[in-house]
Protein backbone atom coordinates (compact mmCIF):
# COMPACT_ATOMS: atom_id res chain seq x y z
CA UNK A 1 -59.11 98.87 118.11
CA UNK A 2 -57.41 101.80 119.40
CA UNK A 3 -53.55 102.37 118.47
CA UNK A 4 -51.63 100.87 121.74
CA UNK A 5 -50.76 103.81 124.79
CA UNK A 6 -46.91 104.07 123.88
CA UNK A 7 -47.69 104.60 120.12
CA UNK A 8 -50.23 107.65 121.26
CA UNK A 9 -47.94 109.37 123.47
CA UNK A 10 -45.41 109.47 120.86
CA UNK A 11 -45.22 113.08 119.35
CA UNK A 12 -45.00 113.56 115.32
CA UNK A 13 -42.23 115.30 114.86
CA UNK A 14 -39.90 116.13 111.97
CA UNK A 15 -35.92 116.30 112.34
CA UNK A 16 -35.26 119.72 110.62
CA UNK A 17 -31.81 119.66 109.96
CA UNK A 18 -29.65 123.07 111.35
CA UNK A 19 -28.49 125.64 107.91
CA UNK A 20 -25.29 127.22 108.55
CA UNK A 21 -24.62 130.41 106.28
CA UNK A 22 -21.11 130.32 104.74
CA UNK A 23 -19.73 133.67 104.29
CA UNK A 24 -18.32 133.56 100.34
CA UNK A 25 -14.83 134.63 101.75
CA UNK A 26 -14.11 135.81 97.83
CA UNK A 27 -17.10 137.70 98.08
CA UNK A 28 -16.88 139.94 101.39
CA UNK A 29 -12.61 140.25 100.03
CA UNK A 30 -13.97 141.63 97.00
CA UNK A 31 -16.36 144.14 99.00
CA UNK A 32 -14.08 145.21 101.22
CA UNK A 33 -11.61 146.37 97.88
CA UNK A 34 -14.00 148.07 96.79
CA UNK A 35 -15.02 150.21 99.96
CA UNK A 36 -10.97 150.58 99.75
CA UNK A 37 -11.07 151.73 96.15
CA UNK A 38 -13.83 154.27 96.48
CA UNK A 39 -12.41 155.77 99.39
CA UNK A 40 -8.90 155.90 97.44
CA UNK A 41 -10.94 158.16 94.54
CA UNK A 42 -12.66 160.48 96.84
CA UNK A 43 -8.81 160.50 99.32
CA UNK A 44 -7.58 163.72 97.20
CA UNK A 45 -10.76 165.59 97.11
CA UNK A 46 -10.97 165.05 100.50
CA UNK A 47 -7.68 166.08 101.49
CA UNK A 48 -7.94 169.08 99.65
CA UNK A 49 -11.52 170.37 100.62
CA UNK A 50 -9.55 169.83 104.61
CA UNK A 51 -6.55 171.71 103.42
CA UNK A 52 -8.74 174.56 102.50
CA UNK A 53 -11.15 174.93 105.77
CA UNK A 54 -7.76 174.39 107.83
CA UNK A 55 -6.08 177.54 105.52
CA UNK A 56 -9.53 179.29 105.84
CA UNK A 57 -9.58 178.89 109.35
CA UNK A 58 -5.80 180.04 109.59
CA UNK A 59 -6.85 183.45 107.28
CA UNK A 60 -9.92 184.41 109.71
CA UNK A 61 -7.61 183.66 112.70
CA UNK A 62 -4.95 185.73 111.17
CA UNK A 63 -7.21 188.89 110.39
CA UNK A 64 -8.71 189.10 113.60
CA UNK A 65 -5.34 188.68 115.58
CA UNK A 66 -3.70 191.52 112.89
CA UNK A 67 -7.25 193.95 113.76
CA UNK A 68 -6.34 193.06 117.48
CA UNK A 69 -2.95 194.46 117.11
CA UNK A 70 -4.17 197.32 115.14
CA UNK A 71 -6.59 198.46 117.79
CA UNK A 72 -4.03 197.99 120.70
CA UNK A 73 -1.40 200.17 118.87
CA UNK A 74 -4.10 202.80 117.65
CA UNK A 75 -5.44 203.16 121.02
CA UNK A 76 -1.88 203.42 122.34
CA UNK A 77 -1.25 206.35 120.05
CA UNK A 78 -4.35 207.78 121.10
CA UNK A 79 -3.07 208.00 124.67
CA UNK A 80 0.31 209.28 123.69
CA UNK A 81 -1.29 212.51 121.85
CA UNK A 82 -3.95 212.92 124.74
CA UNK A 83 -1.05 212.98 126.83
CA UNK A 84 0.85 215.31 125.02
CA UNK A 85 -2.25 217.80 124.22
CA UNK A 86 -2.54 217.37 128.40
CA UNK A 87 1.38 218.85 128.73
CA UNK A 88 0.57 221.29 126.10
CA UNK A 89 -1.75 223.32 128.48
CA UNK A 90 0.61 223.94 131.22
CA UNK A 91 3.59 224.62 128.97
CA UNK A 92 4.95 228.01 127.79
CA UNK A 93 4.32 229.08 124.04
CA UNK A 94 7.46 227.71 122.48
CA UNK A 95 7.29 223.96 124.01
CA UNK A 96 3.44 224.36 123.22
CA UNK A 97 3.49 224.50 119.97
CA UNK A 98 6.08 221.50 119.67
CA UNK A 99 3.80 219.66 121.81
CA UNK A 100 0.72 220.41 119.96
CA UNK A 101 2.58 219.00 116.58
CA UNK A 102 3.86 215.95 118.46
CA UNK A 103 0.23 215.22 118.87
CA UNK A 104 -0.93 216.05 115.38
CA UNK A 105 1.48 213.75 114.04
CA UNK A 106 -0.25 210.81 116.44
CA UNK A 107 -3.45 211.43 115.10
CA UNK A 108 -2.21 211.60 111.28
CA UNK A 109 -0.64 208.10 111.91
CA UNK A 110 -3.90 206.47 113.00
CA UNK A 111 -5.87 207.92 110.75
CA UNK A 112 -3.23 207.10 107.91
CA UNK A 113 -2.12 203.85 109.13
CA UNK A 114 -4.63 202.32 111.26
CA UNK A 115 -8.19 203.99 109.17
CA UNK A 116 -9.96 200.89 109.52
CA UNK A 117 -9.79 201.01 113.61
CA UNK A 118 -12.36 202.14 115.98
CA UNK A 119 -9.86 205.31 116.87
CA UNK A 120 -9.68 206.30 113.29
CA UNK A 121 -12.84 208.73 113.33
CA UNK A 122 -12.05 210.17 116.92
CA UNK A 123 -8.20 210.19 115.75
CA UNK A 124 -9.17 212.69 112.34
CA UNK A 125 -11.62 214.94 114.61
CA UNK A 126 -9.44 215.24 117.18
CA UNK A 127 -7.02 216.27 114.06
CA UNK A 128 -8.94 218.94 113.38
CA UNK A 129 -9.80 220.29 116.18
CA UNK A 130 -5.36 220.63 116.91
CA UNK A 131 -5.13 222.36 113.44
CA UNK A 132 -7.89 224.60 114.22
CA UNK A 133 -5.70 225.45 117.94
CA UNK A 134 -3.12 226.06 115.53
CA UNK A 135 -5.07 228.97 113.52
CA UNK A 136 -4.38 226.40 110.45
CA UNK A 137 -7.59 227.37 109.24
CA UNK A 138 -7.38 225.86 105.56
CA UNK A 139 -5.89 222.19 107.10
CA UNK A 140 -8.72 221.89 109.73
CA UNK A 141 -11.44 222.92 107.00
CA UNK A 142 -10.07 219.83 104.54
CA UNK A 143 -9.97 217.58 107.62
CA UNK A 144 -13.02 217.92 108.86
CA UNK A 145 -14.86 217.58 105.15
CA UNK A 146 -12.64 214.74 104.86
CA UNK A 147 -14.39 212.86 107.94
CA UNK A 148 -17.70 214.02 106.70
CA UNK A 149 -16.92 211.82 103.25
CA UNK A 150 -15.13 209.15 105.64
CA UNK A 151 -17.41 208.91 108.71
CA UNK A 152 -20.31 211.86 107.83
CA UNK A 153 -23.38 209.06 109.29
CA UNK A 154 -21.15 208.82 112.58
CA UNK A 155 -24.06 209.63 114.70
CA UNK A 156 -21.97 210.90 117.77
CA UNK A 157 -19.33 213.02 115.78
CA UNK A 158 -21.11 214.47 112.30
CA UNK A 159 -23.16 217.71 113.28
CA UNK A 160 -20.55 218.44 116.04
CA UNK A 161 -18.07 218.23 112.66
CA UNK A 162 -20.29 219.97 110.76
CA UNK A 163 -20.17 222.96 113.58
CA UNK A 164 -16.26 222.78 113.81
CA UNK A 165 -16.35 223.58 110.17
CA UNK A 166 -18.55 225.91 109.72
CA UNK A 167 -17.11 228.18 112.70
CA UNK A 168 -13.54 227.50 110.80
CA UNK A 169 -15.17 228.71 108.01
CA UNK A 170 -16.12 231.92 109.85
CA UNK A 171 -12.81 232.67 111.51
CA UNK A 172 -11.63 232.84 107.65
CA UNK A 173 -14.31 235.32 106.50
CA UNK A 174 -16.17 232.94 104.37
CA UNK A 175 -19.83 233.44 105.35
CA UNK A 176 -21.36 231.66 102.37
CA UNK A 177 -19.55 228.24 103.25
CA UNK A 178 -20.17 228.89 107.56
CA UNK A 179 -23.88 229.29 106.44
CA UNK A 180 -24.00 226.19 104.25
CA UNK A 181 -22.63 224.16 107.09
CA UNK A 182 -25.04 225.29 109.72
CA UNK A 183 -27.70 224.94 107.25
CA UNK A 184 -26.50 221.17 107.28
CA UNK A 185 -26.83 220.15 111.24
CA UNK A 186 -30.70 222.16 110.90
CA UNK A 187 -31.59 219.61 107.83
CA UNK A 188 -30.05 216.43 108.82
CA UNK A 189 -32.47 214.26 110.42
CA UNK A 190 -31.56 213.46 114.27
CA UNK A 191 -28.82 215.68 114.45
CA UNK A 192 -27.35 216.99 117.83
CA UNK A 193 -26.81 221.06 118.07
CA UNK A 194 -29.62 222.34 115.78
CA UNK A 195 -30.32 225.12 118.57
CA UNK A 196 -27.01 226.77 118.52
CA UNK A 197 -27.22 225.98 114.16
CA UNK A 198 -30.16 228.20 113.90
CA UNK A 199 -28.90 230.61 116.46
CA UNK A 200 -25.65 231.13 114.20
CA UNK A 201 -27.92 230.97 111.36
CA UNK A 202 -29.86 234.20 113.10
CA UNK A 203 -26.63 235.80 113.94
CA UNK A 204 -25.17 235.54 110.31
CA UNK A 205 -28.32 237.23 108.88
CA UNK A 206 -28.31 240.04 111.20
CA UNK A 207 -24.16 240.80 109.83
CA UNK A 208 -25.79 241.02 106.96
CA UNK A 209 -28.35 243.50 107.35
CA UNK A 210 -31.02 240.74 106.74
CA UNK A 211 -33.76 241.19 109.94
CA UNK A 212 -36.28 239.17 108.29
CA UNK A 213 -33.96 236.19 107.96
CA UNK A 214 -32.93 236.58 111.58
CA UNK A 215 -36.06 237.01 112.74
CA UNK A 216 -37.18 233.96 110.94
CA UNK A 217 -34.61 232.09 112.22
CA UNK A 218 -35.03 233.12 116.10
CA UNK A 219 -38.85 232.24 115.77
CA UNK A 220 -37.91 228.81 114.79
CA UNK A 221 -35.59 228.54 117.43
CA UNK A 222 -37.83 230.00 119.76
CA UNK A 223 -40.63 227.25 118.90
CA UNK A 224 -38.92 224.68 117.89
CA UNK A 225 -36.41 224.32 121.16
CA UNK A 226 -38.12 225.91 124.02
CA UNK A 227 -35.76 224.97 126.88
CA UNK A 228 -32.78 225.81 124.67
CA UNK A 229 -29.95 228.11 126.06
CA UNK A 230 -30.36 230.16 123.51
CA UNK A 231 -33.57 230.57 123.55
CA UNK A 232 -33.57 233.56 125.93
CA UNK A 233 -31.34 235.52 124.08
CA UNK A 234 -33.28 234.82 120.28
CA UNK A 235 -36.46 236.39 121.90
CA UNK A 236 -34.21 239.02 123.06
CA UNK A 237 -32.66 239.69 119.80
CA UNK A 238 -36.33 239.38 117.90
CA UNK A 239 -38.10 242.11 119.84
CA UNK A 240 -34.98 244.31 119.36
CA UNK A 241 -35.31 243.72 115.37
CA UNK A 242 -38.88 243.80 115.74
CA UNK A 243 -38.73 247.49 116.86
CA UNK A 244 -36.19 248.25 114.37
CA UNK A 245 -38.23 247.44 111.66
CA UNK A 246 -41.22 249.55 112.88
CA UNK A 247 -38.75 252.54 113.46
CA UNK A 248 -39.81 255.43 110.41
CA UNK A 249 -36.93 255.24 107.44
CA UNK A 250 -34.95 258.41 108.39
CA UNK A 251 -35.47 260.80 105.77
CA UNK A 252 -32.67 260.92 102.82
CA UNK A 253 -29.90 263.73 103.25
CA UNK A 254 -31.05 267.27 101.76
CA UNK A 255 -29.13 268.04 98.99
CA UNK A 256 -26.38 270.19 99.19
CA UNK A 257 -26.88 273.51 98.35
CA UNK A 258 -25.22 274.42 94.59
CA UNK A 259 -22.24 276.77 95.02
CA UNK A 260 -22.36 279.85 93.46
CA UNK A 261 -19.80 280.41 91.16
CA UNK A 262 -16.83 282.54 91.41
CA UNK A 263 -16.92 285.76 89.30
């Protein structure tokens, strides 16, 4: 016999009854103290490793705004002794040489007070170069070596430095020292002026009764810096000391004749 229609329609089923999760309300208090806690150990570090970005941050914002000020004022000062080298030219000899100080004292106070500025190096040539107008020979020599040890791998301003002091050299009669410094723009790698360095290298050798030196010296230029300006006048200046040198010794003097002696 089959099981009767209402009992087969009937569905098994089990009456699972719902779980609930309690939250231990000692347990998530005692979780939530110890977050607290943990964050109350690390609270000092963490004040202090803020205190000392926001002070580092205060430093590098301070440096830059003092640089910022430096460079304004060091330009300004720049200016003023432009301007006053500018007056200098149309002014009579007296008010000329007051001007010309006036600006020498601009320079010396960027140089001395603002060194680490992009004026400084401009500030001690142009130094120079206002001693040298003022036939201070010995000042303008120490400035200019003093920029070489300063700012001597300044691309723009070293061999142009280097000639300044070896013509102040010159104007004082030191030929040794003007030599040396020429000899320094021909050897230094990438250096502007080397034509007119070997030309004055040429021209000191010929002062000194030294042809072959010259003439060395011209050929170089000559080959070395073809479309040079003073190029023209070294080949010049080699054929003439070419000829010399083939020109026969001119005999010694004949002695003088002995003079009798009085009787």
């Amino acid at each position: 016999m089959g099981a009767p229609d209402h009992l087969v329609s009937m569905s098994y089923r089990i009456k699972v009854p719902t779980k609930t999760l309690q939250v231990d309300e000692a347990h998530l208090l005692s979780g939530l103290e110890h977050q607290l806690h943990r964050l109350q150990e690390y609270r000092r570090p963490l004040l202090v490793g803020l205190a000392v970005l926001l002070l580092a941050g205060a430093a590098v914002g301070g440096v830059f705004w003092l640089d910022r000020q430096a460079t304004e004022k060091a330009q300004e000062l720049d200016r003023e002794a432009s301007l006053l080298l500018m007056a200098r030219s149309t002014a009579d000899s007296k008010n000329a040489e007051s001007l010309l100080n006036q600006a020498m004292a601009k320079y010396r106070e960027i140089v001395e007070q603002y060194p680490r500025t992009a004026a400084a190096p401009l500030a001690l040539f142009h130094l120079g170069n206002a001693q040298f107008q003022a036939n201070d020979l010995a000042a303008a020599i120490d400035t200019y070596q003093r920029f070489l040890v300063l700012y001597g791998g300044n691309p723009a301003l070293g061999a142009l430095v280097q000639q300044r002091l070896a013509y102040s050299y010159l104007l004082k009669g030191d030929r040794e020292q003007a030599a040396k410094a020429f000899s320094e723009i021909v050897g230094s790698p990438g250096a502007l002026l080397k034509d007119q360095a070997l030309f004055e290298l040429a021209r000191l050798e010929e002062s000194q009764s030294r042809p072959e030196g010259a003439i060395a010296h011209y050929q170089e230029l000559i080959k070395t810096y073809p479309s040079s300006p003073f190029t023209s006048e070294a080949a010049m200046r080699t054929k003439v000391l070419d000829v010399k040198s083939k020109e026969p010794a001119a005999p010694p003097p004949a002695p003088a004749a002995p003079t009798k002696p009085k009787k």
